[in-house]
C-alpha atoms as a PDB file:
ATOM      1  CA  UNK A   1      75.925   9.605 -18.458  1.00  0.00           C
ATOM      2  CA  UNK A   2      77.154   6.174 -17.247  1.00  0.00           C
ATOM      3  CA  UNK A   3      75.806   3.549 -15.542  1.00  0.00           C
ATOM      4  CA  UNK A   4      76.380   1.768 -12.278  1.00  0.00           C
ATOM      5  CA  UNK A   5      75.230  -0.960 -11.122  1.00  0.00           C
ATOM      6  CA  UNK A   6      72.909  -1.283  -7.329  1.00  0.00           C
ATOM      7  CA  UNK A   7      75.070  -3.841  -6.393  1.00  0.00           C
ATOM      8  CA  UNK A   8      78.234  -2.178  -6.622  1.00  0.00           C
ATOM      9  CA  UNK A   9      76.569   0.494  -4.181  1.00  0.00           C
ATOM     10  CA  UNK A  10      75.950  -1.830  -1.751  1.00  0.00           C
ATOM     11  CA  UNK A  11      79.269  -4.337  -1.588  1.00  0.00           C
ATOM     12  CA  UNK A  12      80.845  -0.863  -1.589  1.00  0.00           C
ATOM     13  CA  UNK A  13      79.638  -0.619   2.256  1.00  0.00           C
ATOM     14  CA  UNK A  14      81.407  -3.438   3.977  1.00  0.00           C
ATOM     15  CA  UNK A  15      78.785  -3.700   6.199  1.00  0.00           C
ATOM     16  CA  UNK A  16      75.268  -1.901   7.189  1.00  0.00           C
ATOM     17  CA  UNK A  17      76.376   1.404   7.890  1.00  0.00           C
ATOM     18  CA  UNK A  18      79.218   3.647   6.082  1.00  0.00           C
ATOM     19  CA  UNK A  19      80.544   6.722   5.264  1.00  0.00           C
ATOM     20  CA  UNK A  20      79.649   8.313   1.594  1.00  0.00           C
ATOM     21  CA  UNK A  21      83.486   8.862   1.623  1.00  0.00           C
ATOM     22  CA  UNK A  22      84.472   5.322   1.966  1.00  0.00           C
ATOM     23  CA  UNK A  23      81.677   4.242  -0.217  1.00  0.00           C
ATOM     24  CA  UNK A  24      82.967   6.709  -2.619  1.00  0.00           C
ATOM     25  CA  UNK A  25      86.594   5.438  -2.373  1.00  0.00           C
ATOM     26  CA  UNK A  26      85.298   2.226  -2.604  1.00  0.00           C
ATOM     27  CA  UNK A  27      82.956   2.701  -6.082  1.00  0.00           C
ATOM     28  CA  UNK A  28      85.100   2.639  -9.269  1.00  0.00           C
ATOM     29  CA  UNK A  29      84.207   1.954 -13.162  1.00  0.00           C
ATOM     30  CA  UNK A  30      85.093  -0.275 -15.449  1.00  0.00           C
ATOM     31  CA  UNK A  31      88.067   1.497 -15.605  1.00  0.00           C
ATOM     32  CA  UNK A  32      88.657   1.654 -11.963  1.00  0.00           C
ATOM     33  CA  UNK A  33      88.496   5.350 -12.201  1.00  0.00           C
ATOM     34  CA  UNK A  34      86.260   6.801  -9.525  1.00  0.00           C
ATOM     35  CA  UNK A  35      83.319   8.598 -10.483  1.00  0.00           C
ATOM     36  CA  UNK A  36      82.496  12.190  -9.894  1.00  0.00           C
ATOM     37  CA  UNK A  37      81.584  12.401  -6.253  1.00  0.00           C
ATOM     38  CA  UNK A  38      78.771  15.141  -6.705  1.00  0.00           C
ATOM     39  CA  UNK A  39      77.197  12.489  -9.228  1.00  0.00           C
ATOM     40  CA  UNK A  40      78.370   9.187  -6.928  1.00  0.00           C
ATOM     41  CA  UNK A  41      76.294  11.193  -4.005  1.00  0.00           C
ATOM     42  CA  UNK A  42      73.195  12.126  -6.834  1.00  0.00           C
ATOM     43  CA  UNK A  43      72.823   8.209  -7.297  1.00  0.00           C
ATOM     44  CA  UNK A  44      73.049   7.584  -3.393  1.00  0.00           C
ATOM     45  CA  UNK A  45      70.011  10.096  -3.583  1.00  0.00           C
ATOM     46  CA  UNK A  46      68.496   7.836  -5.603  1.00  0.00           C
ATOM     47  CA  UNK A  47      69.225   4.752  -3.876  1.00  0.00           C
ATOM     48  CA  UNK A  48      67.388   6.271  -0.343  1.00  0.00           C
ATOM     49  CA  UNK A  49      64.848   7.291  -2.949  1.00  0.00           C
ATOM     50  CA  UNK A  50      64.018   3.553  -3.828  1.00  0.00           C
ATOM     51  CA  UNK A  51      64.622   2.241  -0.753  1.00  0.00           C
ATOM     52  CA  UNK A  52      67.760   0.526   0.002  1.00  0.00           C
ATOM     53  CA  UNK A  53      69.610   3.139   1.929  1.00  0.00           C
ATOM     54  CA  UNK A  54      69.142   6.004   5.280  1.00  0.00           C
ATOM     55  CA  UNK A  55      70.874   9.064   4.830  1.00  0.00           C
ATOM     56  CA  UNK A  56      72.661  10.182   8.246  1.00  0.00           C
ATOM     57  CA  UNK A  57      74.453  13.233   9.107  1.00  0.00           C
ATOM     58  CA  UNK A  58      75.878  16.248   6.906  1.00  0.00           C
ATOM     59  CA  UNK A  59      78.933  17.149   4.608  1.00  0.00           C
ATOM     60  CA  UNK A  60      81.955  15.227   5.186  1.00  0.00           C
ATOM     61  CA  UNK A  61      79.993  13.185   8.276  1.00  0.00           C
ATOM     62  CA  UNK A  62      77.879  11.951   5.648  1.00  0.00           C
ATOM     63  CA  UNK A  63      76.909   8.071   6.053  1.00  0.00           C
ATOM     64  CA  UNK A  64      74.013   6.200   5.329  1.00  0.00           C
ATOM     65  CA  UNK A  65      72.789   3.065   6.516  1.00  0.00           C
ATOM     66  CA  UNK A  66      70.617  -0.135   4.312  1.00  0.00           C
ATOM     67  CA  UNK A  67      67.429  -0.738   4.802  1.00  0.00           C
ATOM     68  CA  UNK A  68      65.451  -3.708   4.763  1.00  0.00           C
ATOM     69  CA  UNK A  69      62.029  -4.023   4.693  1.00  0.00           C
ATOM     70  CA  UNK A  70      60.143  -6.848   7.447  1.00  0.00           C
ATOM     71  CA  UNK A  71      57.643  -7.552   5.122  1.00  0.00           C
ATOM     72  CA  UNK A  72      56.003  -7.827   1.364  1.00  0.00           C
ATOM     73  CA  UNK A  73      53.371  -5.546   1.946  1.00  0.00           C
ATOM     74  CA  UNK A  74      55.238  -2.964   3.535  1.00  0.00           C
ATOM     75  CA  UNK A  75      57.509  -2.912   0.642  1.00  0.00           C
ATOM     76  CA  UNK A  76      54.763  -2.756  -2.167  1.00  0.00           C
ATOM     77  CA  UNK A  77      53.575  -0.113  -0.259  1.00  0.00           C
ATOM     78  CA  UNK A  78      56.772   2.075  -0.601  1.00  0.00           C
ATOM     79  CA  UNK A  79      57.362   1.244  -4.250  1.00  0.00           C
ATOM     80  CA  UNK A  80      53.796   2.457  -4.468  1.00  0.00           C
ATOM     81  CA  UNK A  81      54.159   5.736  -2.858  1.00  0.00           C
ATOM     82  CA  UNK A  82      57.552   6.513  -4.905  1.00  0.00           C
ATOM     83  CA  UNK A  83      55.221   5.585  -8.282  1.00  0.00           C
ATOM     84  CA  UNK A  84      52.065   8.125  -6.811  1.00  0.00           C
ATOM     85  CA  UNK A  85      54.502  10.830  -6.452  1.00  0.00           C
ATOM     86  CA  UNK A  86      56.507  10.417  -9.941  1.00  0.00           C
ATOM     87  CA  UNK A  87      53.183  10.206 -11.781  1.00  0.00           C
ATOM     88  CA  UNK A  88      51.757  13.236  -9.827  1.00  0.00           C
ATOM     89  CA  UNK A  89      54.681  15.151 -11.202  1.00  0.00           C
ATOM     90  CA  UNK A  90      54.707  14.112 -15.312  1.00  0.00           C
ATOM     91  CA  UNK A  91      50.450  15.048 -15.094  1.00  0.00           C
ATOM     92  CA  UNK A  92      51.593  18.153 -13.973  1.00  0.00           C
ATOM     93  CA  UNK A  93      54.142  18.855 -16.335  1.00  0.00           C
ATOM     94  CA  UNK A  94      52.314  17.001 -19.481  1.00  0.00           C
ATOM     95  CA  UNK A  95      49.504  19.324 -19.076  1.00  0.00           C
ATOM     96  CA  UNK A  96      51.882  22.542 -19.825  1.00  0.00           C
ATOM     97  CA  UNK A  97      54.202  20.784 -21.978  1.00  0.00           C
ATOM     98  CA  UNK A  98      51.187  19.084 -24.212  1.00  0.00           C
ATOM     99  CA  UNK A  99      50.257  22.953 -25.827  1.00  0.00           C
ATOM    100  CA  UNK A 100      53.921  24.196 -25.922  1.00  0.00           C
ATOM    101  CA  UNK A 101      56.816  23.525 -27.984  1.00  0.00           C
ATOM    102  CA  UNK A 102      59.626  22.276 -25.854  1.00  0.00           C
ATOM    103  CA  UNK A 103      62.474  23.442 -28.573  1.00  0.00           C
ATOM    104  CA  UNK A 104      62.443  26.582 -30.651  1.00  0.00           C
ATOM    105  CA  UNK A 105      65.100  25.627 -32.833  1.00  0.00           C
ATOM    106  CA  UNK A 106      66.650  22.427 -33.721  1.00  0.00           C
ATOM    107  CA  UNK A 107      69.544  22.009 -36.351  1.00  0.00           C
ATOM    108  CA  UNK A 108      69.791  20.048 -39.753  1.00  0.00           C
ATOM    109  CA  UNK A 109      71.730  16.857 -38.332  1.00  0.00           C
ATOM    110  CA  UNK A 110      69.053  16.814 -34.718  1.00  0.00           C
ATOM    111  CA  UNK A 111      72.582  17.105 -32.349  1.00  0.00           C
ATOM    112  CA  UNK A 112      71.712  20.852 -31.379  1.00  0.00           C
ATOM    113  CA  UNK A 113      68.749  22.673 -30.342  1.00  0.00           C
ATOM    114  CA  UNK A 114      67.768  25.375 -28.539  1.00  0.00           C
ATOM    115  CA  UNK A 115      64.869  25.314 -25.548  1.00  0.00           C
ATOM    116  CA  UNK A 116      61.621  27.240 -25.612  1.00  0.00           C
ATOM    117  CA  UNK A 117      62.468  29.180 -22.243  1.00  0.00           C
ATOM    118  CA  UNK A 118      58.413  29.003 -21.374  1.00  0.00           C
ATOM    119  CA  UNK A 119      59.115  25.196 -21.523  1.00  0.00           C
ATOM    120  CA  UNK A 120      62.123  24.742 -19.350  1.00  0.00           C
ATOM    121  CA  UNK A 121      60.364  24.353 -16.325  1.00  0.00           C
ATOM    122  CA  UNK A 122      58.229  21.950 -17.074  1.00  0.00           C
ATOM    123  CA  UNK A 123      60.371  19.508 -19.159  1.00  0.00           C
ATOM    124  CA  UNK A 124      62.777  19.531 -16.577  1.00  0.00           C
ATOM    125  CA  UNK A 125      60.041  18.141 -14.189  1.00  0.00           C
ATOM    126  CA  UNK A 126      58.620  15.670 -16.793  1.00  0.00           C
ATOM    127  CA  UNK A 127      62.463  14.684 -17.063  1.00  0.00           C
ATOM    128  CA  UNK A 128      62.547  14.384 -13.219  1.00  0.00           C
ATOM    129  CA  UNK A 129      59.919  12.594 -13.161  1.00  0.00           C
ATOM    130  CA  UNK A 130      60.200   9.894 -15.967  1.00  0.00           C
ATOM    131  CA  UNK A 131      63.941   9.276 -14.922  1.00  0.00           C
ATOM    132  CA  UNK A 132      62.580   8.477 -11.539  1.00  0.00           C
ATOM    133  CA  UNK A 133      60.247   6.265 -13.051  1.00  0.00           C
ATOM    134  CA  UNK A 134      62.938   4.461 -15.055  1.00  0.00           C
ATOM    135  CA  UNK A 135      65.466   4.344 -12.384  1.00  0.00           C
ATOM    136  CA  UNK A 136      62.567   2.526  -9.978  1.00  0.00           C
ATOM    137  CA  UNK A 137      61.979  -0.168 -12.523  1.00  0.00           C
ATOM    138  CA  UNK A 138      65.441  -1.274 -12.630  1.00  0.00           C
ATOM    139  CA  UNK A 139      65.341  -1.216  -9.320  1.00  0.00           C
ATOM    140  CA  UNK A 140      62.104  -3.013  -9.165  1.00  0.00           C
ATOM    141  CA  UNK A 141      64.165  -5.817 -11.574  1.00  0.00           C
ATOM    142  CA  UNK A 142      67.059  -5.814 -10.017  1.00  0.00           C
ATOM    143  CA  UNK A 143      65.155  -7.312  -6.401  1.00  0.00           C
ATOM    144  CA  UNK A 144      62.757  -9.342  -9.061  1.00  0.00           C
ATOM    145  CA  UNK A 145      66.003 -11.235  -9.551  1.00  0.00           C
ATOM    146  CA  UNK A 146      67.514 -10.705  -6.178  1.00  0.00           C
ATOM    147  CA  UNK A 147      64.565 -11.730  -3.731  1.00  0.00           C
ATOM    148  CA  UNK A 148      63.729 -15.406  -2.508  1.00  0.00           C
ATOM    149  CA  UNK A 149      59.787 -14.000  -1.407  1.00  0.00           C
ATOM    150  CA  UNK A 150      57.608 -15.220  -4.508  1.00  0.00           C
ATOM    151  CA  UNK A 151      54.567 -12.975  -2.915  1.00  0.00           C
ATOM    152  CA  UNK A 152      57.006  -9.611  -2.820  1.00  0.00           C
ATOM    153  CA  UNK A 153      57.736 -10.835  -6.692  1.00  0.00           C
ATOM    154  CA  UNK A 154      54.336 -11.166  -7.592  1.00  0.00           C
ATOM    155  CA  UNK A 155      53.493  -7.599  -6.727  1.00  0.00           C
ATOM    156  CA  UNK A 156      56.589  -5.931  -8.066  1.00  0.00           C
ATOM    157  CA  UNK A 157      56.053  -7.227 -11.423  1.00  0.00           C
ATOM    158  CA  UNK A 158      52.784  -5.460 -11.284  1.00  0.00           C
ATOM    159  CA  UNK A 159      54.864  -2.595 -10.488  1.00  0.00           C
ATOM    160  CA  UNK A 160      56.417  -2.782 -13.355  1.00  0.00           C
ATOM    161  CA  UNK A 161      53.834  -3.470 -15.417  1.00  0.00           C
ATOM    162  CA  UNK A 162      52.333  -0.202 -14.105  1.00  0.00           C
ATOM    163  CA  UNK A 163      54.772   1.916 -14.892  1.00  0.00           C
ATOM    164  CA  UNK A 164      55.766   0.667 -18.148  1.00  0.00           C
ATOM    165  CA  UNK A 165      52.089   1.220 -19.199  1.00  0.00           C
ATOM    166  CA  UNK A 166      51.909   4.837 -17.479  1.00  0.00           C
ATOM    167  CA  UNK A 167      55.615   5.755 -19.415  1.00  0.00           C
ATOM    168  CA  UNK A 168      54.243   4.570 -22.671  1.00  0.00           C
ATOM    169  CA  UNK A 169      51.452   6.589 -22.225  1.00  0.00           C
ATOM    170  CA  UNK A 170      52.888   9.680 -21.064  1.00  0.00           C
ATOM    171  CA  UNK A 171      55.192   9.334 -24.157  1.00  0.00           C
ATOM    172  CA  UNK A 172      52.753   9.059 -26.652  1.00  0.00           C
ATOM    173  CA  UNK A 173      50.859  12.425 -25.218  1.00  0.00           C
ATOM    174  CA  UNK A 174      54.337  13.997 -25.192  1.00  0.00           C
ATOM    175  CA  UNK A 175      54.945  13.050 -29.227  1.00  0.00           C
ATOM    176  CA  UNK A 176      51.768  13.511 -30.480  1.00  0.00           C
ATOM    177  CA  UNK A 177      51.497  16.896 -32.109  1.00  0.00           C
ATOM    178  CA  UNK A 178      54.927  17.042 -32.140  1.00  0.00           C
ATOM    179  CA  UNK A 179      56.884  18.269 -35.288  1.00  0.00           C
ATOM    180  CA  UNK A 180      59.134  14.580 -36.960  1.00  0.00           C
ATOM    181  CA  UNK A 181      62.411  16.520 -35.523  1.00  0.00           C
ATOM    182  CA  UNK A 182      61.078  17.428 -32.139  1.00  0.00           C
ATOM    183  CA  UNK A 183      60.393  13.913 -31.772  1.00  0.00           C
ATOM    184  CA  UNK A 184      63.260  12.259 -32.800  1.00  0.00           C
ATOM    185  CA  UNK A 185      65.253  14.501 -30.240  1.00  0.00           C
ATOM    186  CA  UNK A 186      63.066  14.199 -27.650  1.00  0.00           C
ATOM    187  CA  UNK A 187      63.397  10.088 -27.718  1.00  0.00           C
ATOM    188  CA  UNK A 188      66.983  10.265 -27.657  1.00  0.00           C
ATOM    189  CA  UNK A 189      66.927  12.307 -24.833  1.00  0.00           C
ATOM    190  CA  UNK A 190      64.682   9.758 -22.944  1.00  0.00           C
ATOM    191  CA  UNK A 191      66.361   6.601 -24.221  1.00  0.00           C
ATOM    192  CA  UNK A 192      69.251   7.900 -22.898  1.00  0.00           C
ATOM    193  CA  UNK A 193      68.003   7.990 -19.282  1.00  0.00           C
ATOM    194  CA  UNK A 194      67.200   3.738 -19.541  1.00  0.00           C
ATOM    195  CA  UNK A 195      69.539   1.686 -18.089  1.00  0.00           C
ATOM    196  CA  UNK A 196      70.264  -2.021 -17.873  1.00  0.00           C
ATOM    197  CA  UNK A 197      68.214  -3.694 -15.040  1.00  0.00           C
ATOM    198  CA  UNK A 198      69.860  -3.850 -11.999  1.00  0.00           C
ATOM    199  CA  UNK A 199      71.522  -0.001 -12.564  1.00  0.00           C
ATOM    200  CA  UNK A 200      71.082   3.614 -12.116  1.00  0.00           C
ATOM    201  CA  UNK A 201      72.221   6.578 -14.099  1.00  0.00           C
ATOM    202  CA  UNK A 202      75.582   8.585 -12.701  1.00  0.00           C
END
């Protein structure tokens, strides 16, 4: 997976309202290659998610439009809402995946394994979950750096804070009766969903 900046997203719009298509066009990596548009419109997803953008219309009339919030509160309260619904899914999915294993087989060098099938389910909500988690806190760091209102920083550090302690948490119930190997895999996998501050996964 790569990562792209929230920035980029938004210059990307030349202006408040645009067409995924253009925005699309207008998106390119370090390579200037585009990216994948089924994964570019994924990370939009993400971006209405957390706040910044309005989806509008359907299939090629696609276009969304940024959001700004008037005031502090009513943007603690959003980020709040988007943490209450990402910890309401890992409690649900901790409490089937604590009992089970998640892999049933894992090979000598860790770089293949095969899911327990009773598992999949749940891990992939955990994993929905906790990636939501991570993207919002680079999100949460990206306006930390990017906002003027000291009040609106005050309370999304505590944000932060928040979630950092509930993924640390969550992680150690994950690990803890886990098998070395099932852990080692299992913290690549989520290490590879953190980005830099500021981006999102594509």
């Amino acid at each position: 997976m790569k990562d792209i900046s929230i920035s980029t997203i938004l210059n990307s719009m030349n202006g408040e309202t645009a067409y995924l298509t253009d925005m699309w066009e207008n998106c390119v990596d370090e390579k200037r290659k585009r990216y994948t548009r089924s994964k570019f419109s994924d990370v939009l997803n993400k971006m209405e998610e957390f706040g910044y953008l309005k989806k509008h219309g359907y299939k090629s009339e696609t276009s969304y439009t940024k959001l700004e919030f008037t005031d502090a509160s009513d943007h603690i309260g959003f980020i709040n809402n988007v943490i209450f619904t990402n910890e309401t899914k890992i409690n649900k999915a901790l409490k089937k995946l604590d009992s089970r294993k998640i892999f049933i087989d894992i090979s000598k060098n860790l770089n293949a394994y095969k899911f327990n099938k009773h598992s999949t389910k749940d891990y992939d909500l955990f994993l929905e979950g906790t990636s939501s988690m991570l993207g919002l806190s680079s999100s949460i760091l990206f306006t930390i750096q990017n906002t003027a209102n000291v009040e609106l920083k005050k309370e999304l550090k505590l944000c932060f804070k928040q979630i950092k302690e509930f993924l640390d948490e969550t992680n150690e119930i994950l690990m803890k009766f886990r098998g070395s190997n099932e852990r080692i895999v299992l913290q690549r996998i989520l290490n590879n969903k953190i980005t830099e501050p500021g981006f999102l996964k594509i």
